[in-house]
Protein backbone atom coordinates (compact mmCIF):
# COMPACT_ATOMS: atom_id res chain seq x y z
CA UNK A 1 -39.94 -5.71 -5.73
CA UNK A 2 -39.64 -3.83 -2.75
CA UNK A 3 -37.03 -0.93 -3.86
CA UNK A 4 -36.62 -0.15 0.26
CA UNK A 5 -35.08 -4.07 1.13
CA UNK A 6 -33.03 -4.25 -2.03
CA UNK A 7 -30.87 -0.77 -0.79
CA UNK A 8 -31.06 -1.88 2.45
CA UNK A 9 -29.53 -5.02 1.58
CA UNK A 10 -27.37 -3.52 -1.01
CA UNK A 11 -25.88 -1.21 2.07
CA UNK A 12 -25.63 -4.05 4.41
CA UNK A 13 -23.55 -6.00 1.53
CA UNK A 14 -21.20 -2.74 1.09
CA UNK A 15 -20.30 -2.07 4.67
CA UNK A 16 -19.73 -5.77 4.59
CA UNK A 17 -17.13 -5.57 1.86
CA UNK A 18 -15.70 -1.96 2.77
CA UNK A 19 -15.10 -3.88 6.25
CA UNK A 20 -13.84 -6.96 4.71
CA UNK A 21 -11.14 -4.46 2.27
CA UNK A 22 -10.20 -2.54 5.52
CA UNK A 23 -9.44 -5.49 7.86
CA UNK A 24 -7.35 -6.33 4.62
CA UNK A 25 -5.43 -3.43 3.90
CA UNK A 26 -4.60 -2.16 7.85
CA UNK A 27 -1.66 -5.21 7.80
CA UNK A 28 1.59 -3.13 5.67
CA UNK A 29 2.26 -5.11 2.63
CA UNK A 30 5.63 -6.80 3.31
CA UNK A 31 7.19 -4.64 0.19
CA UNK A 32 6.26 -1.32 1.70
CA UNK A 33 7.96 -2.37 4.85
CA UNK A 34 11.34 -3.70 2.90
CA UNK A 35 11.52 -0.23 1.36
CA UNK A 36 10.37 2.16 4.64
CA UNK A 37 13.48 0.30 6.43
CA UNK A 38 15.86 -0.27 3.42
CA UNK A 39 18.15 2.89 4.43
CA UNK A 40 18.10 1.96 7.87
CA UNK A 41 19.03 -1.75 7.59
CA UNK A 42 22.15 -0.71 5.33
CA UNK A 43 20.26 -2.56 1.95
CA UNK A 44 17.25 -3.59 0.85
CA UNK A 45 18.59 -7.16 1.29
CA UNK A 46 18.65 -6.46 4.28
CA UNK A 47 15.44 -5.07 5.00
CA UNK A 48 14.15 -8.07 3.03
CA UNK A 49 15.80 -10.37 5.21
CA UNK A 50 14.62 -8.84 8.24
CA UNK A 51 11.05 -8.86 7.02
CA UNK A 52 11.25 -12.21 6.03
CA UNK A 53 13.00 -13.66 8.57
CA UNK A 54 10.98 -11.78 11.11
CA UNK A 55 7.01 -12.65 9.77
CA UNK A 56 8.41 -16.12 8.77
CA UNK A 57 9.95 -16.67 12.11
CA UNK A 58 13.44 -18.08 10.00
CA UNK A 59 16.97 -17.06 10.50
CA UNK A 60 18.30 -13.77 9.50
CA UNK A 61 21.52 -12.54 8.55
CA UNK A 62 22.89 -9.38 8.16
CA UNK A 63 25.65 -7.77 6.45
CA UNK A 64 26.92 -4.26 6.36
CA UNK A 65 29.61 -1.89 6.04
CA UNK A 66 31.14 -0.83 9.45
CA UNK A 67 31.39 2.30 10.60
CA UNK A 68 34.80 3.53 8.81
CA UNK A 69 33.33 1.58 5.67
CA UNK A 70 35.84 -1.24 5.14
CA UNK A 71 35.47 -3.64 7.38
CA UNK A 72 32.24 -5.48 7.52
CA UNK A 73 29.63 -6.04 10.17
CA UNK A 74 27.85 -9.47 10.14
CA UNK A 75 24.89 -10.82 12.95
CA UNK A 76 22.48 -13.60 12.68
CA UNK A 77 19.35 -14.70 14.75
CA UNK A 78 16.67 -16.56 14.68
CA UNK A 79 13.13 -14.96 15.99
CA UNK A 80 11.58 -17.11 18.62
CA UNK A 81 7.84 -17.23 16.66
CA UNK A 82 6.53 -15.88 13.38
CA UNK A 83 5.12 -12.54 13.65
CA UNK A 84 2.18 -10.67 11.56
CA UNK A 85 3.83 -7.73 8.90
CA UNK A 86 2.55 -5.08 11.47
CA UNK A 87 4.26 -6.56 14.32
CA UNK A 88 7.41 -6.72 12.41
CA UNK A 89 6.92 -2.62 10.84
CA UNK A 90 6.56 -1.99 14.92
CA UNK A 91 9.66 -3.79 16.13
CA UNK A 92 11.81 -2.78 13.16
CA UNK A 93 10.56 0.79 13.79
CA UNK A 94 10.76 0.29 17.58
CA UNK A 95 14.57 -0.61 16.97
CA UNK A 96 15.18 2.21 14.71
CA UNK A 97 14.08 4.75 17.41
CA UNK A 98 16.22 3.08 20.07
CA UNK A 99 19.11 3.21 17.93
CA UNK A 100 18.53 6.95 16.98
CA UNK A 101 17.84 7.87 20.80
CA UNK A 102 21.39 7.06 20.93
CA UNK A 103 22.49 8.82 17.67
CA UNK A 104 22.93 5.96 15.57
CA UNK A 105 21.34 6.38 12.08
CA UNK A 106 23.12 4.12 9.73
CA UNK A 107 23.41 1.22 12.38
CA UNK A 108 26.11 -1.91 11.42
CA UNK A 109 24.74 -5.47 11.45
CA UNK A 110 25.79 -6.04 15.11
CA UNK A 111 24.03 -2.97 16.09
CA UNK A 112 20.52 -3.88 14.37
CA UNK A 113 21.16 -7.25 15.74
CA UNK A 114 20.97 -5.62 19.18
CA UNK A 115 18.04 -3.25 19.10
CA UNK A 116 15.97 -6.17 17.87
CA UNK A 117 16.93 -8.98 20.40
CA UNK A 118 18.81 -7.12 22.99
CA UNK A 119 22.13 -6.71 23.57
CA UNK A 120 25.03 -4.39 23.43
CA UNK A 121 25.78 -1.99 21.27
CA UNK A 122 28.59 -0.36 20.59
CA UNK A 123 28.82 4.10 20.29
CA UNK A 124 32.37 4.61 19.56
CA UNK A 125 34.94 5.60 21.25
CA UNK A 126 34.92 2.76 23.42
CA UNK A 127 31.54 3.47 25.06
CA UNK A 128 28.89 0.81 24.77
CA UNK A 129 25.39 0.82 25.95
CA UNK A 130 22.61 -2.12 26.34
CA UNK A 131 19.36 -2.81 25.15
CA UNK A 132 16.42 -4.86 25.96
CA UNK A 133 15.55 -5.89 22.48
CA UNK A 134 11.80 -5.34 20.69
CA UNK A 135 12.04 -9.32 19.64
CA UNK A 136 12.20 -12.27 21.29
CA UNK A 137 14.81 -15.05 20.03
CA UNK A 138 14.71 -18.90 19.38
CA UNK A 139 16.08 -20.65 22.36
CA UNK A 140 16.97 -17.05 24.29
CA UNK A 141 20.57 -16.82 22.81
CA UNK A 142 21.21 -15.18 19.57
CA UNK A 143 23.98 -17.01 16.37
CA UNK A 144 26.31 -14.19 16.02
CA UNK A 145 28.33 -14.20 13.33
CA UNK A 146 31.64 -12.17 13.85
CA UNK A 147 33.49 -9.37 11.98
């Protein structure tokens, strides 16, 4: 046997498989991405929900404390179209930095709602600003739940 063509071949099959592995492991595993946005999305329900909803292309809700942390912020949408896990880590992060370009941090339901399919959001003290949204929505108008 020809010891030459057998590590050839054995090096062909491994870049074959290390290729294979990395094609794998370049999409964020859904948990990672629950976690990375848990803070943000006031729970890890939510985050979960938002992940779910988002790669599954199924209705999300949302519920979180409002800003003086009794009353309670609720939003619901429905994505227009499944999307992969790293199309969902870019719009949720997308979101995120819209929000905190406007010096939100711990966003309320409404306000997630809003950086994701576009809408207003509100600042405080009565000002309000709009967004374009990072996701597209099923049938253009989003379910919003109210307070």
């Amino acid at each position: 046997m020809d010891h030459r063509k057998l590590a050839a071949s054995l090096a062909a099959s491994l870049l074959v498989a290390s290729s294979a592995m990395a094609a794998v492991s370049s999409e964020p595993a859904p948990s990672r991405i629950v976690s990375e946005f848990a803070a943000w999305a006031g729970s890890r329900q939510n985050a979960d929900a938002l992940v779910r909803g988002l790669h599954g292309g199924s209705s999300i809700t949302l519920a979180t404390n409002g800003v003086d942390g009794h009353n309670v912020s609720l939003a619901g949408f429905t994505p227009g179209a499944p999307m992969s896990f790293e199309e969902v880590r870019e719009a949720l992060a997308s979101a995120r930095s819209s929000l905190a370009h406007l010096g939100v941090h711990r966003p309320t339901a409404e306000q997630i709602q809003a950086a994701l399919i576009g809408g207003e959001v509100q600042l405080g003290r009565g000002r309000t600003r709009m967004l374009p949204g990072t996701v597209a929505v099923l049938g253009g108008n989003p379910n919003v739940a109210s307070r």
